[in-house]
Protein backbone atom coordinates (compact mmCIF):
# COMPACT_ATOMS: atom_id res chain seq x y z
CA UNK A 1 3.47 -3.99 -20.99
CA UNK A 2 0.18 -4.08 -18.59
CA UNK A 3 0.81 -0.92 -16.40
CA UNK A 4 -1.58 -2.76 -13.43
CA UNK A 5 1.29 -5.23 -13.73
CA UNK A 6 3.66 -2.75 -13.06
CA UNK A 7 1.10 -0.94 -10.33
CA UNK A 8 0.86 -4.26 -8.74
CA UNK A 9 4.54 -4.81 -8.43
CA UNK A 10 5.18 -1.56 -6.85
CA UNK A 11 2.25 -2.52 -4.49
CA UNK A 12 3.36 -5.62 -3.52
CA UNK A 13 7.14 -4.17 -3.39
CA UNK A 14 6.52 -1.71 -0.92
CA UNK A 15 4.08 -4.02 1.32
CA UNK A 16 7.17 -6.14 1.53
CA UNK A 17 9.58 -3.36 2.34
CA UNK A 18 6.46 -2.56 5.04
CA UNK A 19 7.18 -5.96 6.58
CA UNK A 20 10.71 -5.92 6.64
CA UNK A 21 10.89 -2.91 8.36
CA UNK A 22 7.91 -3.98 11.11
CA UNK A 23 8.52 -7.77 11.38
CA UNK A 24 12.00 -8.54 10.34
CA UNK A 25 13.40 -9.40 6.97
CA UNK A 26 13.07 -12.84 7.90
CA UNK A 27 9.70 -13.35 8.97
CA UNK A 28 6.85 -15.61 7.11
CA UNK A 29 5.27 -12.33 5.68
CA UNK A 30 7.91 -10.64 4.04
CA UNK A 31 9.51 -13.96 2.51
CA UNK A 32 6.12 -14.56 1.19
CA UNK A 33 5.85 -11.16 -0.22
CA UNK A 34 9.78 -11.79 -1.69
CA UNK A 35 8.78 -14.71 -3.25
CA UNK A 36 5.49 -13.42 -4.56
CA UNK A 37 7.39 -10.23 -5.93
CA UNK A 38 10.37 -12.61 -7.53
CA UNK A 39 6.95 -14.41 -9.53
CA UNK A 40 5.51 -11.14 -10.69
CA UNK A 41 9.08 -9.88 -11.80
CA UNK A 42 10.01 -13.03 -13.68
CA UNK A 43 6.58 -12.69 -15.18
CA UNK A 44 7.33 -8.89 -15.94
CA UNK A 45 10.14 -10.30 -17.74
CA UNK A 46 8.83 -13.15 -19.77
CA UNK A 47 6.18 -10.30 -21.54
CA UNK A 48 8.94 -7.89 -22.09
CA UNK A 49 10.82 -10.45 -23.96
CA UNK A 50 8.17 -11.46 -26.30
């Protein structure tokens, strides 16, 4: 597996934990940030199962 992949996951992980804490867990930013994690992780797991 890529390890930037895995950097960039933990990146964008904890930017969304960032917004959760400072703007809400429902705001526009961290939903975005959820969603954008959910597509790296899915993609995480698509190259782990090859």
């Amino acid at each position: 597996m890529n390890i930037d992949l895995v950097d960039y996951i933990e990146l964008v992980r904890d930017q969304m934990i960032f917004a959760g804490m400072s703007s809400g867990f429902t705001s526009e930013e961290t939903v975005r940030l959820s969603k954008k994690l959910d597509t790296l992780l899915n993609l995480q797991m698509k190259i782990l199962s090859n």
